[in-house]
Protein backbone atom coordinates (compact mmCIF):
# COMPACT_ATOMS: atom_id res chain seq x y z
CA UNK A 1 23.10 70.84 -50.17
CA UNK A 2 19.58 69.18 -50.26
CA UNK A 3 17.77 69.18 -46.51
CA UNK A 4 15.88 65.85 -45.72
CA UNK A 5 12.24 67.10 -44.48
CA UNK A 6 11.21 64.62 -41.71
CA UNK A 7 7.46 64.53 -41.76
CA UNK A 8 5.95 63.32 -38.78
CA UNK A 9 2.95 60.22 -39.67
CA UNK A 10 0.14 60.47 -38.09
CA UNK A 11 -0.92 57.26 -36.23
CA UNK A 12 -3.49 54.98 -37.26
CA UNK A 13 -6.76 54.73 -36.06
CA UNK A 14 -5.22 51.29 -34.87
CA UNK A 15 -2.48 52.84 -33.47
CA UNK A 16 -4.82 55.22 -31.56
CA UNK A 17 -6.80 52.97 -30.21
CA UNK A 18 -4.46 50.59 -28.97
CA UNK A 19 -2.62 53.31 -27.51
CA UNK A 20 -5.83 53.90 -25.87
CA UNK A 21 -6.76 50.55 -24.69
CA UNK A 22 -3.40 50.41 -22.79
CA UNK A 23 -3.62 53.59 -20.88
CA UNK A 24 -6.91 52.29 -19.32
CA UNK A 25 -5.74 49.29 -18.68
CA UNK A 26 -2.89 50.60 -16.81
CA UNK A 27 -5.25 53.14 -15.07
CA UNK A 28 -7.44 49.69 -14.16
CA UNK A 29 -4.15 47.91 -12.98
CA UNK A 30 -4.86 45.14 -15.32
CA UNK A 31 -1.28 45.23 -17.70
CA UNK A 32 1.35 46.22 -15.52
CA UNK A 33 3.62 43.47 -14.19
CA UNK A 34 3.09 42.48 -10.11
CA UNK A 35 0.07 44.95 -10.08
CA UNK A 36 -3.77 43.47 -9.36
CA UNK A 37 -6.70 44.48 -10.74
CA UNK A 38 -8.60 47.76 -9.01
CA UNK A 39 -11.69 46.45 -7.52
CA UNK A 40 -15.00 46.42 -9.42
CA UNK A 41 -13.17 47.28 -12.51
CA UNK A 42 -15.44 45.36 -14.60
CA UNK A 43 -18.18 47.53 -13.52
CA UNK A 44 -15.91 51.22 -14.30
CA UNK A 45 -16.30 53.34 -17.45
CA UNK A 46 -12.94 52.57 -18.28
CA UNK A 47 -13.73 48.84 -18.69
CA UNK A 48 -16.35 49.34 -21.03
CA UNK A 49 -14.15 51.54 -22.93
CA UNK A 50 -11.83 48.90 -23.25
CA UNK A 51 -14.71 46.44 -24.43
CA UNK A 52 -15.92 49.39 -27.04
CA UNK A 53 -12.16 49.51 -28.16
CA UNK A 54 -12.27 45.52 -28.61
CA UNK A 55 -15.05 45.34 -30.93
CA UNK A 56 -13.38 47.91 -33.42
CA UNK A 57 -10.22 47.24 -33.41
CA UNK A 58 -11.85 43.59 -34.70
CA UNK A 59 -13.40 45.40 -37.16
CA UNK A 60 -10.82 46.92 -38.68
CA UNK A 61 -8.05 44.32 -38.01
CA UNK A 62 -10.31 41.61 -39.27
């Protein structure tokens, strides 16, 4: 008998970021259904983040 290996992929830099981008928004209260916005969030670290995350996932979708 012949064993199937699974090998695990390792995500994309896409994948990664994307992954990324919606943790912070949760954490901002920006994607999750009913919830609003954290105050100031535009000003936050996270937000910024998010912006950063923007601009290269354009680069490498586009």
């Amino acid at each position: 008998m012949t064993e199937k290996t699974e090998t695990k992929k390792e995500p994309t830099e896409v994948e990664k970021l994307v992954k990324e981008k919606i943790s912070l928004a949760k954490k901002l209260g920006l994607m999750d259904q009913g919830t609003k916005p954290n105050e100031g969030y535009e000003e936050t670290d996270e937000y910024k983040r998010i912006n950063e995350i923007d601009l290269k996932l354009w680069e490498l979708i586009k």
